[in-house]
PDB file of N, CA and C in Angstrom:
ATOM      1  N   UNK A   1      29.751   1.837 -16.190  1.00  0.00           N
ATOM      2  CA  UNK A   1      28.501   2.105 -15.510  1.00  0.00           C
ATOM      3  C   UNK A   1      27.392   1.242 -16.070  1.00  0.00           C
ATOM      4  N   UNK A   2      27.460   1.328 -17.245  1.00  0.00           N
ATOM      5  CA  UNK A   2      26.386   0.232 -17.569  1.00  0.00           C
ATOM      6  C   UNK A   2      26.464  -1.107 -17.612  1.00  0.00           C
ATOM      7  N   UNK A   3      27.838  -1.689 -17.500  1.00  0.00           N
ATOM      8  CA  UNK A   3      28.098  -3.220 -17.249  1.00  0.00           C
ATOM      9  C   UNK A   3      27.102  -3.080 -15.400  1.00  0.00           C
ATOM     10  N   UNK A   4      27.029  -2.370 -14.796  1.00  0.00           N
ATOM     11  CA  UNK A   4      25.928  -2.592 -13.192  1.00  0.00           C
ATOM     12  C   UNK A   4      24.771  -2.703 -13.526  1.00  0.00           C
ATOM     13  N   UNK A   5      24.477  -2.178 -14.302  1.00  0.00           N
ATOM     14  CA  UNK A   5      22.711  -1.718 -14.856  1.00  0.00           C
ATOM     15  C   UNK A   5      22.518  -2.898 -14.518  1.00  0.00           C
ATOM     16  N   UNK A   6      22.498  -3.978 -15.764  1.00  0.00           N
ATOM     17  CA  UNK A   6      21.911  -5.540 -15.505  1.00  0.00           C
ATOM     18  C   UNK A   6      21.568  -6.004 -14.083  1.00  0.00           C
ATOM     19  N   UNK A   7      22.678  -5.934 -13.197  1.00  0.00           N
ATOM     20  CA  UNK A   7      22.958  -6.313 -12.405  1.00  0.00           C
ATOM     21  C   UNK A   7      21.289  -5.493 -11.188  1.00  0.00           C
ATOM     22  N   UNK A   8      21.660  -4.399 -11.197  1.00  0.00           N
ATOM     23  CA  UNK A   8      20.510  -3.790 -10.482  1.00  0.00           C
ATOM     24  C   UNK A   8      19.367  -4.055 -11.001  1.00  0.00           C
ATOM     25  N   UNK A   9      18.673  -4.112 -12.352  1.00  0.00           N
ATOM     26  CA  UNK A   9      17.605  -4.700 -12.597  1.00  0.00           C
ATOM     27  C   UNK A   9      17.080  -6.207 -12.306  1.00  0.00           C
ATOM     28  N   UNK A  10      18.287  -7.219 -12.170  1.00  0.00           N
ATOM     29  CA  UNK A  10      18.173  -7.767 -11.927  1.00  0.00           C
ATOM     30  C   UNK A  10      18.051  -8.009 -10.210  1.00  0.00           C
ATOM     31  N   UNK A  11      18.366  -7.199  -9.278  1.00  0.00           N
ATOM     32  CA  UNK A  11      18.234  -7.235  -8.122  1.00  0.00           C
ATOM     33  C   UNK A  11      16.898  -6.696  -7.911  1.00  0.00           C
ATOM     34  N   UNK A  12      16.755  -5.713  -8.584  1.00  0.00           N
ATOM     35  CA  UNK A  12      14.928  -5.034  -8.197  1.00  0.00           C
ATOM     36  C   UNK A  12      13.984  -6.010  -8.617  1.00  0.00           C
ATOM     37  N   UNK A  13      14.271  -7.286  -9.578  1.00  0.00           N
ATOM     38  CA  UNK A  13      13.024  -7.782  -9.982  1.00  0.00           C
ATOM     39  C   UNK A  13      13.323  -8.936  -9.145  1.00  0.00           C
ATOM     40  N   UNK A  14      14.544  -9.484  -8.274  1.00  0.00           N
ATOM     41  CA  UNK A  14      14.185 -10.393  -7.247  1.00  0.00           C
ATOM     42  C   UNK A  14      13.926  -9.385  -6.184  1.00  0.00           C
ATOM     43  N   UNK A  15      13.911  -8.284  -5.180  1.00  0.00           N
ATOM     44  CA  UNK A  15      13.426  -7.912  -4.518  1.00  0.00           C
ATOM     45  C   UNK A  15      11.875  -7.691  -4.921  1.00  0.00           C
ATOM     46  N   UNK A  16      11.543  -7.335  -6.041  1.00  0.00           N
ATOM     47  CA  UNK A  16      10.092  -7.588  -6.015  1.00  0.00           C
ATOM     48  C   UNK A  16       9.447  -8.468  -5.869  1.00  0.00           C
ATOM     49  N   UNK A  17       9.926  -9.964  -6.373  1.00  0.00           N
ATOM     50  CA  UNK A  17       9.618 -11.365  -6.302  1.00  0.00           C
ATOM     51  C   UNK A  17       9.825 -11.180  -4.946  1.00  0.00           C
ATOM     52  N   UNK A  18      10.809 -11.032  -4.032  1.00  0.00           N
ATOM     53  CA  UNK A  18      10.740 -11.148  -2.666  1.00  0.00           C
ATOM     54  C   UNK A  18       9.786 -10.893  -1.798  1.00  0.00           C
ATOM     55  N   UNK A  19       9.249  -9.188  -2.271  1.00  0.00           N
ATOM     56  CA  UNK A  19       8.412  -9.002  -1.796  1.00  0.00           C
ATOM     57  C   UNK A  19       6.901  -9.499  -2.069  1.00  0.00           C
ATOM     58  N   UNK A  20       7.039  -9.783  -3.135  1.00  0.00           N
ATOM     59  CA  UNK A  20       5.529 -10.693  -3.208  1.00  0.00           C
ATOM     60  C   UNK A  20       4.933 -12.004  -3.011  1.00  0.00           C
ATOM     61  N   UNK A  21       6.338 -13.078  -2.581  1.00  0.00           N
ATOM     62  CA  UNK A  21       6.115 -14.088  -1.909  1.00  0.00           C
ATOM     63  C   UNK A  21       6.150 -13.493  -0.350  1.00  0.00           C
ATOM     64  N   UNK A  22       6.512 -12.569   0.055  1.00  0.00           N
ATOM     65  CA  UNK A  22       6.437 -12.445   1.722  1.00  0.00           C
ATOM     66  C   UNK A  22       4.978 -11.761   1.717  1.00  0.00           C
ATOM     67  N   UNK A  23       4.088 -10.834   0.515  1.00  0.00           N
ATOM     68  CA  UNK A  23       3.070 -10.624   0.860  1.00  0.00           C
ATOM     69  C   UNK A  23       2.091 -11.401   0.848  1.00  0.00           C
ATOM     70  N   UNK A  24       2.005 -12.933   0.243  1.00  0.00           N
ATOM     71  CA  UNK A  24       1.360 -14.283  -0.020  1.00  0.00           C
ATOM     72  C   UNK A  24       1.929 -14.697   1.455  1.00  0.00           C
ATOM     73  N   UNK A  25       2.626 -14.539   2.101  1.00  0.00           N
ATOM     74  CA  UNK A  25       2.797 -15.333   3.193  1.00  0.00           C
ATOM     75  C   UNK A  25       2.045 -15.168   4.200  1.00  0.00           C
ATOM     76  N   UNK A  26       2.138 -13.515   4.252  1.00  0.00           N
ATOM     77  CA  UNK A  26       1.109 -12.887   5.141  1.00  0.00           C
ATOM     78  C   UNK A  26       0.168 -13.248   4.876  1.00  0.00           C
ATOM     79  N   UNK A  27      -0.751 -12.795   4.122  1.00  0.00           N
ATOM     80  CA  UNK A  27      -2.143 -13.246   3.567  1.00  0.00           C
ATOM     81  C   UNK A  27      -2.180 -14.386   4.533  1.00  0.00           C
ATOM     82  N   UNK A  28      -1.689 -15.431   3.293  1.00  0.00           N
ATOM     83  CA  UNK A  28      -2.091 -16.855   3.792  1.00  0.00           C
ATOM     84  C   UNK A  28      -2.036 -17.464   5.478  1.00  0.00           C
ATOM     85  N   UNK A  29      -1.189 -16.724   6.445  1.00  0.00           N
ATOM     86  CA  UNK A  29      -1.036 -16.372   7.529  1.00  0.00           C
ATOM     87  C   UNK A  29      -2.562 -15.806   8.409  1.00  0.00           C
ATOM     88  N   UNK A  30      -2.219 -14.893   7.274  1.00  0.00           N
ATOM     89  CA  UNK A  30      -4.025 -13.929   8.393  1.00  0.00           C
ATOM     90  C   UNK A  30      -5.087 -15.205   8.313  1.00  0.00           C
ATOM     91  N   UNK A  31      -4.984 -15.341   6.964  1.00  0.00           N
ATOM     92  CA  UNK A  31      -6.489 -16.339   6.632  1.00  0.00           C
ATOM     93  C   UNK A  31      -6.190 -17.312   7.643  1.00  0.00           C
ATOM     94  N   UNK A  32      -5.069 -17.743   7.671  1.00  0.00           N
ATOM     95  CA  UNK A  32      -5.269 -19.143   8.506  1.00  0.00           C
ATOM     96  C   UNK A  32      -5.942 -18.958  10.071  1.00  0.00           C
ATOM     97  N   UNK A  33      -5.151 -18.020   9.863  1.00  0.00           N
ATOM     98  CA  UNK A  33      -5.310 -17.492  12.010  1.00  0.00           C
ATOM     99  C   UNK A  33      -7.020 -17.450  11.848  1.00  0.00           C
ATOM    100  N   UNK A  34      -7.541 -16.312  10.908  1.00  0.00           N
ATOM    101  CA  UNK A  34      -8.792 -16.481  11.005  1.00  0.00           C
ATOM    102  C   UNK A  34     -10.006 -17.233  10.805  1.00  0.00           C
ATOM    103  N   UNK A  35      -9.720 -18.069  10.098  1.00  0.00           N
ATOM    104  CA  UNK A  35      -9.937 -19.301  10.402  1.00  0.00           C
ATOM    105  C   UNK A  35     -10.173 -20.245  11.302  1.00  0.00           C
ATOM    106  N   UNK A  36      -8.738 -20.321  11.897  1.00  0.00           N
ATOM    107  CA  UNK A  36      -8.442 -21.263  13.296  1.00  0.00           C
ATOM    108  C   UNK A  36      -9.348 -20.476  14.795  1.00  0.00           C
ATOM    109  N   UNK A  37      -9.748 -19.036  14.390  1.00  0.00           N
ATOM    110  CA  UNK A  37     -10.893 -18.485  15.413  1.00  0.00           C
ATOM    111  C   UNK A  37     -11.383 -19.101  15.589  1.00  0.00           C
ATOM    112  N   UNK A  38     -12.191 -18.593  14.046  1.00  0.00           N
ATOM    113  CA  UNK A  38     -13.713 -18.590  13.548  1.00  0.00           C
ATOM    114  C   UNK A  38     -13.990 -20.173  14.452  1.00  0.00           C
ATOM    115  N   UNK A  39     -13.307 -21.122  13.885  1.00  0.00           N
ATOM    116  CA  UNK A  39     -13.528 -22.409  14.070  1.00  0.00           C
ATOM    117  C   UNK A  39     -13.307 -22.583  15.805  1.00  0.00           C
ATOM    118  N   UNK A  40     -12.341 -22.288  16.540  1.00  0.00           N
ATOM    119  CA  UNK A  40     -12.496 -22.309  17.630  1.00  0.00           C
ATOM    120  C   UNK A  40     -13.682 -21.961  18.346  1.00  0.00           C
ATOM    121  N   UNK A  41     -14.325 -20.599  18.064  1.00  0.00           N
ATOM    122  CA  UNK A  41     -15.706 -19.951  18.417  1.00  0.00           C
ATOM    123  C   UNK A  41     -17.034 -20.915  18.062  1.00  0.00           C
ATOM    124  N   UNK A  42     -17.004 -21.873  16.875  1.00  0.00           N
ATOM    125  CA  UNK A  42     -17.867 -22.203  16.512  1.00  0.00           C
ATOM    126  C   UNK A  42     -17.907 -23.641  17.063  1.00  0.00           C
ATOM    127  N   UNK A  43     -16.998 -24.134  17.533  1.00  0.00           N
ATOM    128  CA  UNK A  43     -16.988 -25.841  18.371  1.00  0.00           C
ATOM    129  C   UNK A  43     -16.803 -25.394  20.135  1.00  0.00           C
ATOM    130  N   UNK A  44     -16.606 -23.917  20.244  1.00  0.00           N
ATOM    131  CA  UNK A  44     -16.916 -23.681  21.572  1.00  0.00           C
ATOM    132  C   UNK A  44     -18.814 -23.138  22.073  1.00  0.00           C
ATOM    133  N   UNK A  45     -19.493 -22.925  20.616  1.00  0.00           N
ATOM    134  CA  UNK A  45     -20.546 -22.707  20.862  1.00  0.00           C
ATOM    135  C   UNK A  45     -21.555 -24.237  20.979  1.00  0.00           C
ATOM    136  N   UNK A  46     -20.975 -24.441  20.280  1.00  0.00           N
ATOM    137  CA  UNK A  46     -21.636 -25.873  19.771  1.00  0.00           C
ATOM    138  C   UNK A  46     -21.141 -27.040  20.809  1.00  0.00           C
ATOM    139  N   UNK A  47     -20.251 -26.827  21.646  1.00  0.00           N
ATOM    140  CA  UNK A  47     -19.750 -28.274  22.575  1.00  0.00           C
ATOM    141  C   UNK A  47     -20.771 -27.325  24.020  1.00  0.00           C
ATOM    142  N   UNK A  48     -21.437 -26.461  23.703  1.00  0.00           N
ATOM    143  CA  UNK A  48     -22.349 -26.370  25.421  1.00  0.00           C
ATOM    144  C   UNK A  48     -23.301 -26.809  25.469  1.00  0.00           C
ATOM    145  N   UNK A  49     -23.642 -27.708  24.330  1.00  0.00           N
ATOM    146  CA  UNK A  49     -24.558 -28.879  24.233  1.00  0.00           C
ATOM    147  C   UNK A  49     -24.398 -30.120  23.828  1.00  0.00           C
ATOM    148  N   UNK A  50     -24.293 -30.745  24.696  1.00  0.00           N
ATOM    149  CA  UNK A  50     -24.316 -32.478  24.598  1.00  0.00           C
ATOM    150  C   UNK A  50     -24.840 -33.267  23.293  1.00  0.00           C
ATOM    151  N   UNK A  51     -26.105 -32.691  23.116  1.00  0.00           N
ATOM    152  CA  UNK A  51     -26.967 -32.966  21.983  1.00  0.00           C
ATOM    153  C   UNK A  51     -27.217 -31.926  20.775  1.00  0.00           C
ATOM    154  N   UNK A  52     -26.361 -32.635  19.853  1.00  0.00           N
ATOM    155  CA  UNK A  52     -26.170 -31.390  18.315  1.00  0.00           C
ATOM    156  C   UNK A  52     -27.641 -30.957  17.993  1.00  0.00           C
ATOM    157  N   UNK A  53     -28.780 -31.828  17.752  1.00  0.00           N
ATOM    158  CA  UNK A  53     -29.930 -31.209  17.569  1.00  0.00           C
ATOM    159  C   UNK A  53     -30.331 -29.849  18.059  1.00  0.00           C
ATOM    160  N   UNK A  54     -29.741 -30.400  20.110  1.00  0.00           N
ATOM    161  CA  UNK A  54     -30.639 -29.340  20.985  1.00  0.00           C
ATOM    162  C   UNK A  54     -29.353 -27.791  20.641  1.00  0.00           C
ATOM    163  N   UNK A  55     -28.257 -28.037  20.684  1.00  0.00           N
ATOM    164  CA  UNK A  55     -27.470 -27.105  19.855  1.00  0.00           C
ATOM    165  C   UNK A  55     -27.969 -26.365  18.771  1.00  0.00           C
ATOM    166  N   UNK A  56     -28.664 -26.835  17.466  1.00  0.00           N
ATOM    167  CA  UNK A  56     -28.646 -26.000  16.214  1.00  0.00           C
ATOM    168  C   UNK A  56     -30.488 -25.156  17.447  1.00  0.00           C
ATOM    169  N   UNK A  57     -31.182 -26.185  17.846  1.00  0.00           N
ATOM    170  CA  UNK A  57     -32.515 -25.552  18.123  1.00  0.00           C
ATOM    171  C   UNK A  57     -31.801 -24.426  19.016  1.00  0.00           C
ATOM    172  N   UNK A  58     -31.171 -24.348  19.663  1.00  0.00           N
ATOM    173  CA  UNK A  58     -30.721 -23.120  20.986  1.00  0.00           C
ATOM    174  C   UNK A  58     -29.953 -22.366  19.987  1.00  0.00           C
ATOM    175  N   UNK A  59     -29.228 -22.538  18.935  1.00  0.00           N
ATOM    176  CA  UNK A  59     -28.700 -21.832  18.420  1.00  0.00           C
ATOM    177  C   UNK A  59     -29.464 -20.770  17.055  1.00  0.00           C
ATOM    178  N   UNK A  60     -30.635 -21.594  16.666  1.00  0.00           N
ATOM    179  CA  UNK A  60     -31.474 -21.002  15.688  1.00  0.00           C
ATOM    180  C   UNK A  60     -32.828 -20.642  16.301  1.00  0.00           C
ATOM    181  N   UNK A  61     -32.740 -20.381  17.555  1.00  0.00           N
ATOM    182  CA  UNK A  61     -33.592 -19.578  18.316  1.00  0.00           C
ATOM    183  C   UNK A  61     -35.289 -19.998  18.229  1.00  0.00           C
ATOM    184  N   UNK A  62     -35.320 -21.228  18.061  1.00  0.00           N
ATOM    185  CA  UNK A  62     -36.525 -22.612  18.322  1.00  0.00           C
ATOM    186  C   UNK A  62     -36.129 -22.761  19.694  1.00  0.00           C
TER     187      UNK A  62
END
């Protein structure tokens, strides 16, 4: 019985490693997506003006 022991500790501390590179994946996943919004929203506000100046003035409420 105890020649397994090793063996299972050693499986729980790569399932933990497992699980904590798949929770870095996520993360890094969300951030990206939110990101790739944010940024979508912000070159869709900014391209309804031709002229970046008249953009920041319409956008900073001058």
């Amino acid at each position: 019985m105890s020649a397994n022991q090793p063996a299972c500790v050693a499986d729980e501390a790569l399932l933990a490693r497992r699980d904590v590179l798949l929770r870095r994946i996520v993360v890094l996943c969300a951030l990206a997506s939110f990101t790739a919004f944010g940024l979508a929203i912000a070159t869709s506000i900014w391209s309804h003006s031709a002229d970046p100046a008249e953009a920041v003035a319409m956008n900073s409420g001058y």
